[in-house]
N, C-alpha and C. Protein backbone atom coordinates (compact mmCIF):
# COMPACT_ATOMS: atom_id res chain seq x y z
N UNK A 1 114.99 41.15 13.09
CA UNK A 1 115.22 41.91 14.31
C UNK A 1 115.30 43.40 13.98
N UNK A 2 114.42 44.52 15.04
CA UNK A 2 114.59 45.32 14.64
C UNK A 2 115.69 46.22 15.29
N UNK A 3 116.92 47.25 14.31
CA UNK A 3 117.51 47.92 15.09
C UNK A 3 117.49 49.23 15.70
N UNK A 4 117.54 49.85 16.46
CA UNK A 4 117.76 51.27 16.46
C UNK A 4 118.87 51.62 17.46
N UNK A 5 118.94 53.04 16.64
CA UNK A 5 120.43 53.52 16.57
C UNK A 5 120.08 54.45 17.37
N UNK A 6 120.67 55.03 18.35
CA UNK A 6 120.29 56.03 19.71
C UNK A 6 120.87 57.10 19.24
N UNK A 7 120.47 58.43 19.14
CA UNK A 7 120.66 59.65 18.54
C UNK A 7 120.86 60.66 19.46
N UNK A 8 120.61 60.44 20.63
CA UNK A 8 120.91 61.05 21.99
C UNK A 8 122.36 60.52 22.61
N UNK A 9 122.95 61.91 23.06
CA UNK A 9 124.01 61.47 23.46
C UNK A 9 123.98 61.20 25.19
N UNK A 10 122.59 61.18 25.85
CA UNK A 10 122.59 60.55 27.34
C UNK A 10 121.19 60.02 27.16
N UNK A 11 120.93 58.85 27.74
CA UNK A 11 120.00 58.24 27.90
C UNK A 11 118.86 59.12 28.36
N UNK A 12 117.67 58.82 28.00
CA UNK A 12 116.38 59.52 28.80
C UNK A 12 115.84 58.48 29.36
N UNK A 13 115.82 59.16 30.88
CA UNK A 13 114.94 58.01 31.88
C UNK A 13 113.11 58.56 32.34
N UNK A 14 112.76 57.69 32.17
CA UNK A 14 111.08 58.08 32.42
C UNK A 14 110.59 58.00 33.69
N UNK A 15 110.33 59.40 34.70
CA UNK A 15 110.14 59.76 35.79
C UNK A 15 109.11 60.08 35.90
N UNK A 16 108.90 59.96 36.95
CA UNK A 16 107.30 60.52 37.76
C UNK A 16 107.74 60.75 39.17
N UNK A 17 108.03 62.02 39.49
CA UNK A 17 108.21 62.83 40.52
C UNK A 17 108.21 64.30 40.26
N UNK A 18 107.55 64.85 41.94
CA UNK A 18 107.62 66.06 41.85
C UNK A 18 108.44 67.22 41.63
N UNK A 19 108.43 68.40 41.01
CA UNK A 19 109.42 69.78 40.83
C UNK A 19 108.65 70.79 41.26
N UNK A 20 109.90 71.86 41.36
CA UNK A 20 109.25 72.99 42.00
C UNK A 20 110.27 74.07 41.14
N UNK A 21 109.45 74.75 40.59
CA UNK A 21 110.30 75.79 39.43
C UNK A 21 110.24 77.04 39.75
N UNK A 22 110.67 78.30 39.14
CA UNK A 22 111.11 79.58 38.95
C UNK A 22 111.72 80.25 38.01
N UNK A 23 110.69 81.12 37.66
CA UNK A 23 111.80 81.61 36.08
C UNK A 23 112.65 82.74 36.59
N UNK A 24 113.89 82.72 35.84
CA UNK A 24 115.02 83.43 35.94
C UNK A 24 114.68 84.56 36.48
N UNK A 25 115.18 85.20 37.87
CA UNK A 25 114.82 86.70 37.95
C UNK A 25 113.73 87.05 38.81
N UNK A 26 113.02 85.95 39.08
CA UNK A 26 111.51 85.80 40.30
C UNK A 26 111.83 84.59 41.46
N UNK A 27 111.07 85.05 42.48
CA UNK A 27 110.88 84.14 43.54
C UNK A 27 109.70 83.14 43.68
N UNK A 28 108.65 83.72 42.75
CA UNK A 28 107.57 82.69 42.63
C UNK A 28 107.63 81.46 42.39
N UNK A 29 107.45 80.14 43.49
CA UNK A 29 107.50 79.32 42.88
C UNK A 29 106.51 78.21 42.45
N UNK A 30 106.99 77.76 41.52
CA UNK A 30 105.34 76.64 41.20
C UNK A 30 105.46 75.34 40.88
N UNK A 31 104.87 74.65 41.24
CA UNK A 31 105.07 72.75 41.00
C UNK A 31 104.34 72.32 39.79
N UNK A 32 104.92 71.30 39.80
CA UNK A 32 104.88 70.44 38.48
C UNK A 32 105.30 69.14 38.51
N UNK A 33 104.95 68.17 37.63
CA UNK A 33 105.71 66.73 37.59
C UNK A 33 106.51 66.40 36.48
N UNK A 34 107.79 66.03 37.36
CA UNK A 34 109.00 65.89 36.28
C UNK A 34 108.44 64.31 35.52
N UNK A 35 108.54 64.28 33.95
CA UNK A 35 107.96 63.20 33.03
C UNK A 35 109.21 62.28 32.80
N UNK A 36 110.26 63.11 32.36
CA UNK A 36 111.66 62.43 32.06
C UNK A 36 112.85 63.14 32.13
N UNK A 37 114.27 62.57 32.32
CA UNK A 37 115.14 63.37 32.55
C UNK A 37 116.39 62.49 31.94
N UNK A 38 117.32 63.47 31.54
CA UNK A 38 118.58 62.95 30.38
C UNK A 38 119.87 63.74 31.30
N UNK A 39 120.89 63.25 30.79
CA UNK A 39 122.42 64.42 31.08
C UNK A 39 122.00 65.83 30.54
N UNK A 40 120.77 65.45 29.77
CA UNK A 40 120.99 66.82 29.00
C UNK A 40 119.57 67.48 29.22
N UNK A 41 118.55 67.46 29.26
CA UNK A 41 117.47 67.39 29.25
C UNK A 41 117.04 67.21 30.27
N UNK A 42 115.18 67.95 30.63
CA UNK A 42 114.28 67.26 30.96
C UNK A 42 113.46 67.87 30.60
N UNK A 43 111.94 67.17 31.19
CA UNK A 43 110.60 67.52 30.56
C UNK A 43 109.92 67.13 31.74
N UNK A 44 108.89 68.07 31.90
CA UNK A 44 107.61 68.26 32.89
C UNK A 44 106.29 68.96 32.50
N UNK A 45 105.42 68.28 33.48
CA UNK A 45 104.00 68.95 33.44
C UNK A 45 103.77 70.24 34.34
N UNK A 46 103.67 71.40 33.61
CA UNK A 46 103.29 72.45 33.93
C UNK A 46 101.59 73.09 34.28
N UNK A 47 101.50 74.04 34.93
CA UNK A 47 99.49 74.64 34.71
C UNK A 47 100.00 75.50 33.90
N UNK A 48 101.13 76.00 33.11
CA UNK A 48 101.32 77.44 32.81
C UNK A 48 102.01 77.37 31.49
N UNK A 49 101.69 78.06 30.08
CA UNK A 49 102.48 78.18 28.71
C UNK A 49 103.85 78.91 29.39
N UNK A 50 105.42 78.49 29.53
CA UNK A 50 106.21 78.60 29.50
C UNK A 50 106.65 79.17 27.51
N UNK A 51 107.57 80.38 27.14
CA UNK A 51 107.86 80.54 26.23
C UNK A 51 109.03 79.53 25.98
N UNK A 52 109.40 78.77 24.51
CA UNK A 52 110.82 78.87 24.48
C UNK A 52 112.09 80.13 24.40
N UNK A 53 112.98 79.58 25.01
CA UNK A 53 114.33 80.74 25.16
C UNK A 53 114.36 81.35 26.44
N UNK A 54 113.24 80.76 27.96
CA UNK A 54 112.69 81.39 29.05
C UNK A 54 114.35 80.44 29.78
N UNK A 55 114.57 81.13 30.94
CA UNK A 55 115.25 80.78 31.96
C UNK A 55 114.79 80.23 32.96
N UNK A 56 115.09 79.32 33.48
CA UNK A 56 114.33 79.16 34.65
C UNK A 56 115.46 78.23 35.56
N UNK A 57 114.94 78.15 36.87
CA UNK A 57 115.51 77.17 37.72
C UNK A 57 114.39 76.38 38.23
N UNK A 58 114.79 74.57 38.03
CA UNK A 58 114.27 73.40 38.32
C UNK A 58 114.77 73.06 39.64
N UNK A 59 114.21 72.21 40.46
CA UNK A 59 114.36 71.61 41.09
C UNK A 59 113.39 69.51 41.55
N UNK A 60 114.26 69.11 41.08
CA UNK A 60 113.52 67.67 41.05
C UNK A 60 113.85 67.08 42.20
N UNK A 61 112.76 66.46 42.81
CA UNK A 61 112.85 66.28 44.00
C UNK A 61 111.90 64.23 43.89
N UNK A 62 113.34 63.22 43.60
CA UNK A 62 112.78 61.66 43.64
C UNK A 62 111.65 61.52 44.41
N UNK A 63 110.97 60.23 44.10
CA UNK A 63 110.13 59.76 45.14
C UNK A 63 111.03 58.92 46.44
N UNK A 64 112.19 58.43 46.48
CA UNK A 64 112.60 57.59 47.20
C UNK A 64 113.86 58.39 47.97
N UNK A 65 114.19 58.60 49.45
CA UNK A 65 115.36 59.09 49.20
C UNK A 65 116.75 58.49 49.31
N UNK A 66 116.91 58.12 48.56
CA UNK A 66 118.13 57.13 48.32
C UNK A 66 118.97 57.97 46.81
N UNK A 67 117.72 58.24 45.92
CA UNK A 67 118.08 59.30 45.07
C UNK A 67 118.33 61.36 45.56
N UNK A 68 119.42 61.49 45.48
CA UNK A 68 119.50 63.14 46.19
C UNK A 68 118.21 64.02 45.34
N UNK A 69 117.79 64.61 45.63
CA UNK A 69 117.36 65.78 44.56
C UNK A 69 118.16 66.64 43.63
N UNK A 70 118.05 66.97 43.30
CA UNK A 70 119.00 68.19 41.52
C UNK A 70 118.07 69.23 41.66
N UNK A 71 119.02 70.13 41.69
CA UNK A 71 118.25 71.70 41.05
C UNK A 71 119.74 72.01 40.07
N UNK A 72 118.82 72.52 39.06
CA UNK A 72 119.41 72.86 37.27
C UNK A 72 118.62 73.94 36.96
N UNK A 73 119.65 74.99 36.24
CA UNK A 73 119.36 76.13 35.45
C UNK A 73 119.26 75.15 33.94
N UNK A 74 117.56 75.85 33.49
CA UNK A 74 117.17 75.46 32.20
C UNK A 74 117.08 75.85 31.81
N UNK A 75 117.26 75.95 30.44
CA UNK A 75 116.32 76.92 29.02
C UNK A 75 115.18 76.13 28.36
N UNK A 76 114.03 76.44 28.46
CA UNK A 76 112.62 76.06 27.62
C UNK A 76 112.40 76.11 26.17
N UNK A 77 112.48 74.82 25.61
CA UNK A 77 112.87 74.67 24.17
C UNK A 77 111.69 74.28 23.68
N UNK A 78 110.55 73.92 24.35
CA UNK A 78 109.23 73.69 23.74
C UNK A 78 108.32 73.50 24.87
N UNK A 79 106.88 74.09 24.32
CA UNK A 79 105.85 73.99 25.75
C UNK A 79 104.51 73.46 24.17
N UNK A 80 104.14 72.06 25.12
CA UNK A 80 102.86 71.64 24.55
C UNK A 80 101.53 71.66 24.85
N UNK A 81 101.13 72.20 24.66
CA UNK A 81 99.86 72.00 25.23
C UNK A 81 98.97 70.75 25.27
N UNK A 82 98.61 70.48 27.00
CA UNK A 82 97.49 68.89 26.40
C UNK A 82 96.67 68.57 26.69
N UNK A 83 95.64 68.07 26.16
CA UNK A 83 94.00 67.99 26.06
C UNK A 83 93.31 68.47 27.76
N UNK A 84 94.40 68.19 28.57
CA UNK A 84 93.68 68.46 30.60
C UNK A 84 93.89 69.60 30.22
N UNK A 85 94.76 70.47 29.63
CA UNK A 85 94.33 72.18 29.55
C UNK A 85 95.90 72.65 30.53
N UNK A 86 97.29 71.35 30.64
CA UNK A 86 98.19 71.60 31.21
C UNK A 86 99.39 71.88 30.12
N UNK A 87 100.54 72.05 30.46
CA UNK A 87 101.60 71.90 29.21
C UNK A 87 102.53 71.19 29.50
N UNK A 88 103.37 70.04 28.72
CA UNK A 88 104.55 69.75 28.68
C UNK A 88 105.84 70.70 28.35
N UNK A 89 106.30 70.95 29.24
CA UNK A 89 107.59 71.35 29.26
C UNK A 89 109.05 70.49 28.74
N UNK A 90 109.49 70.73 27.39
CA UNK A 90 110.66 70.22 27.68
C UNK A 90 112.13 71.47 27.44
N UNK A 91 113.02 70.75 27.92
CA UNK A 91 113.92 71.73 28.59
C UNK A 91 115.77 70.96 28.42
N UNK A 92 116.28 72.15 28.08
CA UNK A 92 117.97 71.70 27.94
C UNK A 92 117.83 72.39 29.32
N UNK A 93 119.17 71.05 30.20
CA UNK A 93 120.13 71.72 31.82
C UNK A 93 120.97 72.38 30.94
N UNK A 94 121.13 73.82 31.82
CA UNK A 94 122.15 74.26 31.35
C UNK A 94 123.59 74.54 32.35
N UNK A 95 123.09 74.24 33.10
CA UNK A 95 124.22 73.77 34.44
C UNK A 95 123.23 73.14 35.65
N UNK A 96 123.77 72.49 36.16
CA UNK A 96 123.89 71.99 38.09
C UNK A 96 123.98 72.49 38.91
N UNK A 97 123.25 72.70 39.37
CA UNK A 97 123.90 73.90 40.74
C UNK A 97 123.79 73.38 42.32
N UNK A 98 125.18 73.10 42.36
CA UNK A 98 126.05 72.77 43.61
C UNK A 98 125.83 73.20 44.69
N UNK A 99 125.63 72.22 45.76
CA UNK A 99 125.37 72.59 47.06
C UNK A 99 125.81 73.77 48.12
């Protein structure tokens, strides 16, 4: 049997729903699809190279509404680039921001 030992201290759940972002300091906003999301974390598909150390505010918005939506202040800890010519975004929450 094989084991593994979870190294994350909140689960990552694997999503497919829409976001709508903004980096720190602008009103522009632009969509994307949220990939996965943690207590601590998430990650999305971007059209745009995001730097790491960028600010931004998320907003994830479920497919069902039974789940509320979240908007979270992030910091951008890695942007990938992938073969469609889009980027993965992944990202520490760095707070919640309350209704």
């Amino acid at each position: 049997m094989l084991e593994y030992d979870e190294k994350r201290n909140y689960i990552r759940m694997e999503v497919d729903c829409d976001v709508t972002y903004k980096i720190a300091d602008s009103d522009t906003l632009y969509r994307g699809r949220c990939t996965s999301i943690s207590g601590a974390g998430v990650s999305f598909i971007a059209d745009q190279l995001l730097t790491p150390g960028k600010a931004m505010e998320i907003n994830v918005t479920p497919k069902n509404a039974i789940t509320p939506p979240m908007t979270a202040f992030i910091e951008v800890v890695r942007s990938t680039k992938q073969d469609n010519g889009h980027y993965e975004i992944a990202a520490t929450i760095q707070s919640i921001k309350g209704n």
